[in-house]
PDB file of N, CA and C in Angstrom:
ATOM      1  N   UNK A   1     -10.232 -26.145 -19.934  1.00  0.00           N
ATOM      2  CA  UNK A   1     -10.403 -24.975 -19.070  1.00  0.00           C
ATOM      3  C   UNK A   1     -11.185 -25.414 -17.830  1.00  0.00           C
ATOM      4  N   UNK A   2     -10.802 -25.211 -17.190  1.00  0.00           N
ATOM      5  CA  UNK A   2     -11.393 -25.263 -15.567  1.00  0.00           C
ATOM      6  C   UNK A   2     -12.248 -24.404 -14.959  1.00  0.00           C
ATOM      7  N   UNK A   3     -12.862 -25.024 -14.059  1.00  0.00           N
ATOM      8  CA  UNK A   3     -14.304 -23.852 -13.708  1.00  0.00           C
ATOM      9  C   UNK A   3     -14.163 -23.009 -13.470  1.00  0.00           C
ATOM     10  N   UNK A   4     -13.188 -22.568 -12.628  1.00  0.00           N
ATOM     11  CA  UNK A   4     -13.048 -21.369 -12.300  1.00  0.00           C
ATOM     12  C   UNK A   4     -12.448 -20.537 -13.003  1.00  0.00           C
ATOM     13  N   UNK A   5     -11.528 -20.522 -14.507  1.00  0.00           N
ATOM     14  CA  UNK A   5     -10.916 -20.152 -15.383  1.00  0.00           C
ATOM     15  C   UNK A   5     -12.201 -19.773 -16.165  1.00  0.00           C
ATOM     16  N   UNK A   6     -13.121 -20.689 -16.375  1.00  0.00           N
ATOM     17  CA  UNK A   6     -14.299 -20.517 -16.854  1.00  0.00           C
ATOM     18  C   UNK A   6     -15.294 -19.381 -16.337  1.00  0.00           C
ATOM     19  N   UNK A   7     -15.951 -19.196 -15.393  1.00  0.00           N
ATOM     20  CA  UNK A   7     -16.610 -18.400 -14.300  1.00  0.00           C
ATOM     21  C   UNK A   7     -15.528 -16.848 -14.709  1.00  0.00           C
ATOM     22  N   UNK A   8     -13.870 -17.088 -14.541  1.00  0.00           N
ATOM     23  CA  UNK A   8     -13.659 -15.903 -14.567  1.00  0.00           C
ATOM     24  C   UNK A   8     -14.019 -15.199 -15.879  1.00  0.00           C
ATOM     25  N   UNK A   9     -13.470 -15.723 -16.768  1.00  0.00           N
ATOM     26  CA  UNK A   9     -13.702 -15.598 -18.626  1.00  0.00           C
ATOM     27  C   UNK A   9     -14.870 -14.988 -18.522  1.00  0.00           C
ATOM     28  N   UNK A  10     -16.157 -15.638 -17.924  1.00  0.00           N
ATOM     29  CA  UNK A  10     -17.763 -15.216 -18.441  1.00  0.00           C
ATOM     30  C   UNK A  10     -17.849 -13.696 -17.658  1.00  0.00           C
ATOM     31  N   UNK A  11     -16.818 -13.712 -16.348  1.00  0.00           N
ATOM     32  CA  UNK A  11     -17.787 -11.863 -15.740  1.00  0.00           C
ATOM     33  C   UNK A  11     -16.372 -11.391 -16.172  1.00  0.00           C
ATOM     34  N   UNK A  12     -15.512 -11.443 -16.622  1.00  0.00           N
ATOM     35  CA  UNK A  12     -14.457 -10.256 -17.632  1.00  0.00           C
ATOM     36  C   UNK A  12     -15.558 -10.009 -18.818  1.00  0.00           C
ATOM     37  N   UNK A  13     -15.887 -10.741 -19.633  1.00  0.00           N
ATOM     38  CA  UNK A  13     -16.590 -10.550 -20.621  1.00  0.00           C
ATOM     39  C   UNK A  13     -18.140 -10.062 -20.402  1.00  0.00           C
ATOM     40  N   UNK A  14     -18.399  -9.848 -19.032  1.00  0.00           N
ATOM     41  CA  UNK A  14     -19.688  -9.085 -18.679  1.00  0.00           C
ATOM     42  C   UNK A  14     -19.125  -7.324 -18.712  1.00  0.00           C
ATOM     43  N   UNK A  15     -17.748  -7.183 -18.036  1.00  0.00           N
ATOM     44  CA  UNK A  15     -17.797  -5.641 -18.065  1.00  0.00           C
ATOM     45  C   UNK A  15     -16.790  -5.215 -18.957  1.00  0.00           C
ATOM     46  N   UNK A  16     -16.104  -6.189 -20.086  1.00  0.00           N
ATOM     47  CA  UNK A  16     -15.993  -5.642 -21.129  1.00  0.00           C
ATOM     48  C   UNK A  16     -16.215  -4.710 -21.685  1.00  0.00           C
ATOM     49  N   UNK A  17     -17.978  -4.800 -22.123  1.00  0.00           N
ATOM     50  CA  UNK A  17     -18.361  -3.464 -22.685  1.00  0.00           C
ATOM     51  C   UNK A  17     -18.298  -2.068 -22.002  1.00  0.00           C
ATOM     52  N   UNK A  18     -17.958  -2.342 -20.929  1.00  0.00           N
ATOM     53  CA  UNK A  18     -17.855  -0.788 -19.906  1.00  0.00           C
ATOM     54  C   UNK A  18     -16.211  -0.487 -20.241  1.00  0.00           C
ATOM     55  N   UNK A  19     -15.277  -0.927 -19.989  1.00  0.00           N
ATOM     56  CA  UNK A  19     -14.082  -1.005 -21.013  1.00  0.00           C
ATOM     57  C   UNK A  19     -13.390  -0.338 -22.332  1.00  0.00           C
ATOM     58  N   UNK A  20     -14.641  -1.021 -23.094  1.00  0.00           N
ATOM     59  CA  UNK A  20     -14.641  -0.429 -24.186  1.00  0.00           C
ATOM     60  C   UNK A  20     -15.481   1.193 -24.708  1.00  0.00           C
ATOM     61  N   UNK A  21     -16.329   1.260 -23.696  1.00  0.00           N
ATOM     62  CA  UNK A  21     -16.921   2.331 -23.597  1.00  0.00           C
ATOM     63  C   UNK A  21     -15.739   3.616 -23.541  1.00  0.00           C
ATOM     64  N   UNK A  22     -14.616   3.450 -22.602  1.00  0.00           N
ATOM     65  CA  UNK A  22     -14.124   4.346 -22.852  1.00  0.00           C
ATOM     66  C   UNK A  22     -12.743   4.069 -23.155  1.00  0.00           C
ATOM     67  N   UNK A  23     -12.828   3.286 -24.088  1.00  0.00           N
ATOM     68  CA  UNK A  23     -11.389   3.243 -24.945  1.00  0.00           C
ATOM     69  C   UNK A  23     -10.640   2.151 -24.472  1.00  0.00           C
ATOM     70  N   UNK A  24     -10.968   1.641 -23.629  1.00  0.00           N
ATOM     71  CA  UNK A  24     -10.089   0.141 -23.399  1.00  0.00           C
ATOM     72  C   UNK A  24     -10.138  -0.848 -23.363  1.00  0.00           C
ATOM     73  N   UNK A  25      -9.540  -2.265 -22.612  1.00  0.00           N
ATOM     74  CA  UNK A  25     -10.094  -3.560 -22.708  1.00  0.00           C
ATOM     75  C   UNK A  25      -9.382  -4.459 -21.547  1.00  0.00           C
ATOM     76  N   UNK A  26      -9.470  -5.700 -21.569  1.00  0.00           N
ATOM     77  CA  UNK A  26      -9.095  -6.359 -20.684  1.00  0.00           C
ATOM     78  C   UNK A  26      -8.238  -7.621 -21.008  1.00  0.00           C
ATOM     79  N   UNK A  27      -7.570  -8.083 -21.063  1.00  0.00           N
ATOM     80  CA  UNK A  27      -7.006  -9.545 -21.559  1.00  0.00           C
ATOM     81  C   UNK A  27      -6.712 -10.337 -20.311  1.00  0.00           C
ATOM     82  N   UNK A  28      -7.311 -11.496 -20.591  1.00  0.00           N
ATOM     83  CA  UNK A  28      -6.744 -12.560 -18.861  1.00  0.00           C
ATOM     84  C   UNK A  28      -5.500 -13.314 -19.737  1.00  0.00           C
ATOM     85  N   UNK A  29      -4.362 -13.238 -18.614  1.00  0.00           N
ATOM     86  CA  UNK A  29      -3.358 -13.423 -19.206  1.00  0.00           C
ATOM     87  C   UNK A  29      -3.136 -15.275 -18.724  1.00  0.00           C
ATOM     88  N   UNK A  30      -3.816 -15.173 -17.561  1.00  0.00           N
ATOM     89  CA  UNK A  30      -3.714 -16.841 -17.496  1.00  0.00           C
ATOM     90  C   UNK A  30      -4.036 -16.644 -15.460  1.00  0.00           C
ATOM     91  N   UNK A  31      -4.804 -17.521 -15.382  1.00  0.00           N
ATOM     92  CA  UNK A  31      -5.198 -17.844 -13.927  1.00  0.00           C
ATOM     93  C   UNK A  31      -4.706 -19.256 -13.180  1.00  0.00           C
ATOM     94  N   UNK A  32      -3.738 -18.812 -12.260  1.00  0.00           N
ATOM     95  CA  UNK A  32      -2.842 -19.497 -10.933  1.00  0.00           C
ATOM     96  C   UNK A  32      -3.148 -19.405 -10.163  1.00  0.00           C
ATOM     97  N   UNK A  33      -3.147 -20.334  -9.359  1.00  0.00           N
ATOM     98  CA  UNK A  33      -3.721 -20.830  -7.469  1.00  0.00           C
ATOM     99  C   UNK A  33      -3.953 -19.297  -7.384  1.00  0.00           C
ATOM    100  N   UNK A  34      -4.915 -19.592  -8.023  1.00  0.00           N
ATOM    101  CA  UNK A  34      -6.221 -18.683  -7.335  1.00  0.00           C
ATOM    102  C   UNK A  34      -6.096 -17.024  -7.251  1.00  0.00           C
ATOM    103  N   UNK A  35      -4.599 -16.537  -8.083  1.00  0.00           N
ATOM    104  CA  UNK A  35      -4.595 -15.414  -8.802  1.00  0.00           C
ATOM    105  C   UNK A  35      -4.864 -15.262 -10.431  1.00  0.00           C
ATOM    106  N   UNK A  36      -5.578 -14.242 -10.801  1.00  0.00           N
ATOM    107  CA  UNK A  36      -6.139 -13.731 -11.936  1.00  0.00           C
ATOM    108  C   UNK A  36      -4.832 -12.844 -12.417  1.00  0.00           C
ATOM    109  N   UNK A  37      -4.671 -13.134 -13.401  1.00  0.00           N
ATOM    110  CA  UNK A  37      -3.771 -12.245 -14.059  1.00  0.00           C
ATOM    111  C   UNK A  37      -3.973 -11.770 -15.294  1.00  0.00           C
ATOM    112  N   UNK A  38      -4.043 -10.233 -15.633  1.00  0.00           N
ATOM    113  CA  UNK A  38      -4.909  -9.472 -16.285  1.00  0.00           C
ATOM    114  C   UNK A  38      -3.864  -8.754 -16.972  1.00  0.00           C
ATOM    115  N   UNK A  39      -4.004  -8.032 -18.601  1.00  0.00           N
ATOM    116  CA  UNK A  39      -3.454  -7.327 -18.755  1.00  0.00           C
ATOM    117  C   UNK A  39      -3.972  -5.765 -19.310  1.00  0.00           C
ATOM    118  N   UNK A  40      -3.851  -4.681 -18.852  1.00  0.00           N
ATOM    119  CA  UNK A  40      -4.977  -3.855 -18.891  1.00  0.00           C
ATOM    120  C   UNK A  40      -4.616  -2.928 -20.460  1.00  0.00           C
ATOM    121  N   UNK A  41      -5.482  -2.612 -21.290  1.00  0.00           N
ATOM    122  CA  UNK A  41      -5.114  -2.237 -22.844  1.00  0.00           C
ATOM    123  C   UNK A  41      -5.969  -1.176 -23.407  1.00  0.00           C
ATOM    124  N   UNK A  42      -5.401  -0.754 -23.845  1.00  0.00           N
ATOM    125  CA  UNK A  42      -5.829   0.776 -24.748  1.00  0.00           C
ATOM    126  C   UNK A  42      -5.849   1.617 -23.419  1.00  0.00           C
ATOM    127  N   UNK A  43      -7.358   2.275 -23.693  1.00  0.00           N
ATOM    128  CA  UNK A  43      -7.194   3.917 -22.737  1.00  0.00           C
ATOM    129  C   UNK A  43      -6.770   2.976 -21.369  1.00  0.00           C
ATOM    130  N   UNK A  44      -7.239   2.210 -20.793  1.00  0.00           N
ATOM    131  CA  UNK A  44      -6.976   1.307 -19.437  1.00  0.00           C
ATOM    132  C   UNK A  44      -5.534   1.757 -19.118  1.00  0.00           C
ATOM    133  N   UNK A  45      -4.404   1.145 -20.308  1.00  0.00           N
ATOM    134  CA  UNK A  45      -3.316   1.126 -20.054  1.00  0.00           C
ATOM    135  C   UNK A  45      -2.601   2.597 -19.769  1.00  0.00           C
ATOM    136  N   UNK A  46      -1.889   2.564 -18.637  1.00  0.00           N
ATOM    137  CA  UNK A  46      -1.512   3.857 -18.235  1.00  0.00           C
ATOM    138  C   UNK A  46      -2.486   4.692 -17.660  1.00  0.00           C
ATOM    139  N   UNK A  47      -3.827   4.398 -17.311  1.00  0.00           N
ATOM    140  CA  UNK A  47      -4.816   5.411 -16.983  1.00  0.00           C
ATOM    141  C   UNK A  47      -4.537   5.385 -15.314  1.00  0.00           C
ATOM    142  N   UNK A  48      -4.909   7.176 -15.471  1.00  0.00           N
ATOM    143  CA  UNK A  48      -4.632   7.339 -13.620  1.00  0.00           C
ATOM    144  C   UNK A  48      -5.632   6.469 -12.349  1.00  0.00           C
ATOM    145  N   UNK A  49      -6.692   6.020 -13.200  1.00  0.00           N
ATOM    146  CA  UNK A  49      -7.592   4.933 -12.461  1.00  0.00           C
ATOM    147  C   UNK A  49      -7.228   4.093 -12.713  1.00  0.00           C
ATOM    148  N   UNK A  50      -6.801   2.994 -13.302  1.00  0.00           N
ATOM    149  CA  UNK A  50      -6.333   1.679 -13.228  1.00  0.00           C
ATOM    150  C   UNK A  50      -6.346   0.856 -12.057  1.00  0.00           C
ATOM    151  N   UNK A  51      -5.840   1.292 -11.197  1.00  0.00           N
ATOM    152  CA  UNK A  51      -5.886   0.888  -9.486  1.00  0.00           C
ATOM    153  C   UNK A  51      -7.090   0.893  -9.420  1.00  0.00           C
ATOM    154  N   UNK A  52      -8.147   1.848  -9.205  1.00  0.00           N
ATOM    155  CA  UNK A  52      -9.547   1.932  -9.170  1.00  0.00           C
ATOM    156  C   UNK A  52     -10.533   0.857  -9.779  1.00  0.00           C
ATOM    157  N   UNK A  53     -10.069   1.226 -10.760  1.00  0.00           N
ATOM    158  CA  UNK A  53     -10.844  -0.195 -11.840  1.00  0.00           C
ATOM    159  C   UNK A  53     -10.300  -1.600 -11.561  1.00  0.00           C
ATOM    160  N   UNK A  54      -9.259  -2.254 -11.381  1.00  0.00           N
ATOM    161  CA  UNK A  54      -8.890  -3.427 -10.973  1.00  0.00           C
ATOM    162  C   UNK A  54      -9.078  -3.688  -9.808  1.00  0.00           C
ATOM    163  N   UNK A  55      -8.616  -2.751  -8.465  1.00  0.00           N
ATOM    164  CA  UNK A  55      -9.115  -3.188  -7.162  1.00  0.00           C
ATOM    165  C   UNK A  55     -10.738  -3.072  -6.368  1.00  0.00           C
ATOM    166  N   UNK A  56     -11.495  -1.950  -6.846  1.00  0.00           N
ATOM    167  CA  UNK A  56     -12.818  -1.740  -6.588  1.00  0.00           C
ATOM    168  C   UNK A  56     -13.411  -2.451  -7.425  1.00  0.00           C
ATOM    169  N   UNK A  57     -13.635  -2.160  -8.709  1.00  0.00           N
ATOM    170  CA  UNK A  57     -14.125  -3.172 -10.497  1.00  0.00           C
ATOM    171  C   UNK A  57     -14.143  -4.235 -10.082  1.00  0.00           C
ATOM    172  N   UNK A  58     -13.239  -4.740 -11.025  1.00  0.00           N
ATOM    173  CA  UNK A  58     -13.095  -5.983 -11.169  1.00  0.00           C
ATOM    174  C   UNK A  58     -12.749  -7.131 -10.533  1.00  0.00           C
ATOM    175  N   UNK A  59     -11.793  -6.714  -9.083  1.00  0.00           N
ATOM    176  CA  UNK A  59     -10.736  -7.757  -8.482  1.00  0.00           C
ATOM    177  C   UNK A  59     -12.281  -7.871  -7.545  1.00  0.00           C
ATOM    178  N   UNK A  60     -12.675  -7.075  -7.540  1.00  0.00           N
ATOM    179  CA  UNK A  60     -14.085  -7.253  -5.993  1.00  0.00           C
ATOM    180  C   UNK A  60     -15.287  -8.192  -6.732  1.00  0.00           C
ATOM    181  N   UNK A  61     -15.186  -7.559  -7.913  1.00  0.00           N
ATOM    182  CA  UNK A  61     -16.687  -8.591  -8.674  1.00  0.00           C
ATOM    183  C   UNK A  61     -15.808 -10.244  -8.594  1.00  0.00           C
ATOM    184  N   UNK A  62     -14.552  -9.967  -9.001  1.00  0.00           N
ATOM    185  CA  UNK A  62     -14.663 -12.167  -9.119  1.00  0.00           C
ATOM    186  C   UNK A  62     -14.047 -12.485  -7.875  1.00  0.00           C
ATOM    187  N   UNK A  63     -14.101 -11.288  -7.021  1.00  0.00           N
ATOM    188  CA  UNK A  63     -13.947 -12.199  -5.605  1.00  0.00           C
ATOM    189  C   UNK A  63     -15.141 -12.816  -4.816  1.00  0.00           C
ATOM    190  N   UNK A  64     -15.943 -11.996  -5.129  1.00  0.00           N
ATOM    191  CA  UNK A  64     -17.597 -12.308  -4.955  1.00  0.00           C
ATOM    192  C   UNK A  64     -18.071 -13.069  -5.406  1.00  0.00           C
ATOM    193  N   UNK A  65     -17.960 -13.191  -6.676  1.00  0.00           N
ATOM    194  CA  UNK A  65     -18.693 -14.520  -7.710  1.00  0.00           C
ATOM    195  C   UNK A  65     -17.670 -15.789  -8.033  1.00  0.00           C
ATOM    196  N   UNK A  66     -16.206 -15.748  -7.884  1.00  0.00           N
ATOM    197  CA  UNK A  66     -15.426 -16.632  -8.395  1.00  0.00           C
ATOM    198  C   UNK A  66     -15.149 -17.505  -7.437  1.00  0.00           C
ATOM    199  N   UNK A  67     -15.686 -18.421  -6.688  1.00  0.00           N
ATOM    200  CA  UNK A  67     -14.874 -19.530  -5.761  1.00  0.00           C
ATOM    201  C   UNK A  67     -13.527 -19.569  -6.149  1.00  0.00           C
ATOM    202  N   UNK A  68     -12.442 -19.189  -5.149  1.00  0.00           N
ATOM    203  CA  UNK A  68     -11.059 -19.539  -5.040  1.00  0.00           C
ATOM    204  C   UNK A  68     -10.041 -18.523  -5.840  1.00  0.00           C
ATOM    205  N   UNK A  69     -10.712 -17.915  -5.858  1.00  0.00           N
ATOM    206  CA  UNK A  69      -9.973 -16.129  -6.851  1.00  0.00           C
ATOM    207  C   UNK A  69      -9.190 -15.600  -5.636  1.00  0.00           C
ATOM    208  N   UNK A  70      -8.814 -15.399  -5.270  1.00  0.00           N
ATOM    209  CA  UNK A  70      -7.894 -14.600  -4.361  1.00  0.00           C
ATOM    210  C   UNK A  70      -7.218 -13.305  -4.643  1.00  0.00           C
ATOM    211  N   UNK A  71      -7.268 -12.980  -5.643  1.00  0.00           N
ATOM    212  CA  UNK A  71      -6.388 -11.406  -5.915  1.00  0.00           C
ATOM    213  C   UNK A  71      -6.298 -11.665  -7.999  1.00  0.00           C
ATOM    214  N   UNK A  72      -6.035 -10.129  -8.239  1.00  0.00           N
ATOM    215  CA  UNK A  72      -5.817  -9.619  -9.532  1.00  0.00           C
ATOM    216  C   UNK A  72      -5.184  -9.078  -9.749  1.00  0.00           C
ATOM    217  N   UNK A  73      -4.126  -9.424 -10.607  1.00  0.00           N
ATOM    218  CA  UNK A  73      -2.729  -8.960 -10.918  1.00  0.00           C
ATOM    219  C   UNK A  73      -2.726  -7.964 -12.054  1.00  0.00           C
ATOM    220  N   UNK A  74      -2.002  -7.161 -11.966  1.00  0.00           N
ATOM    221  CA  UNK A  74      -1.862  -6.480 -13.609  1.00  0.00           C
ATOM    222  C   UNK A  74      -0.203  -6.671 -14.149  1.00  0.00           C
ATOM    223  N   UNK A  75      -0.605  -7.198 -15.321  1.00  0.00           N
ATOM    224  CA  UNK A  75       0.785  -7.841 -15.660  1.00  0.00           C
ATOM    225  C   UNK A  75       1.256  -7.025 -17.151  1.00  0.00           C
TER     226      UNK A  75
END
């Protein structure tokens, strides 16, 4: 695993528990030149925020902290 595969793994697994708080979760489905690809599960999946949570959430936290992240996919 590579650093930055690494780095991403550790802050998915920081807001996890917010996730699960209300019924859902996160799976990284596998990270490419510098896209994250995510698959969004339980309440997540289908929720009218989804957009919200991946583009404000999450895609902004490992663009900030992840050297070479470029975007977050939902797959």
């Amino acid at each position: 695993m590579d650093e930055t595969t690494k780095l991403v793994h550790e802050l998915i697994d920081r807001v996890r528990p917010y996730l699960h708080r209300d019924g859902g979760d996160i799976e990284i489905v596998s990270v490419e030149d510098g896209i994250v690809y995510v698959k969004m599960l339980g309440a997540c999946d289908g929720c009218g925020l989804i957009d919200v949570t991946l583009r404000q959430g999450i895609e902004t936290m490992l663009l900030e902290n992840v050297p070479g992240v470029i975007a977050v996919i939902n797959v």
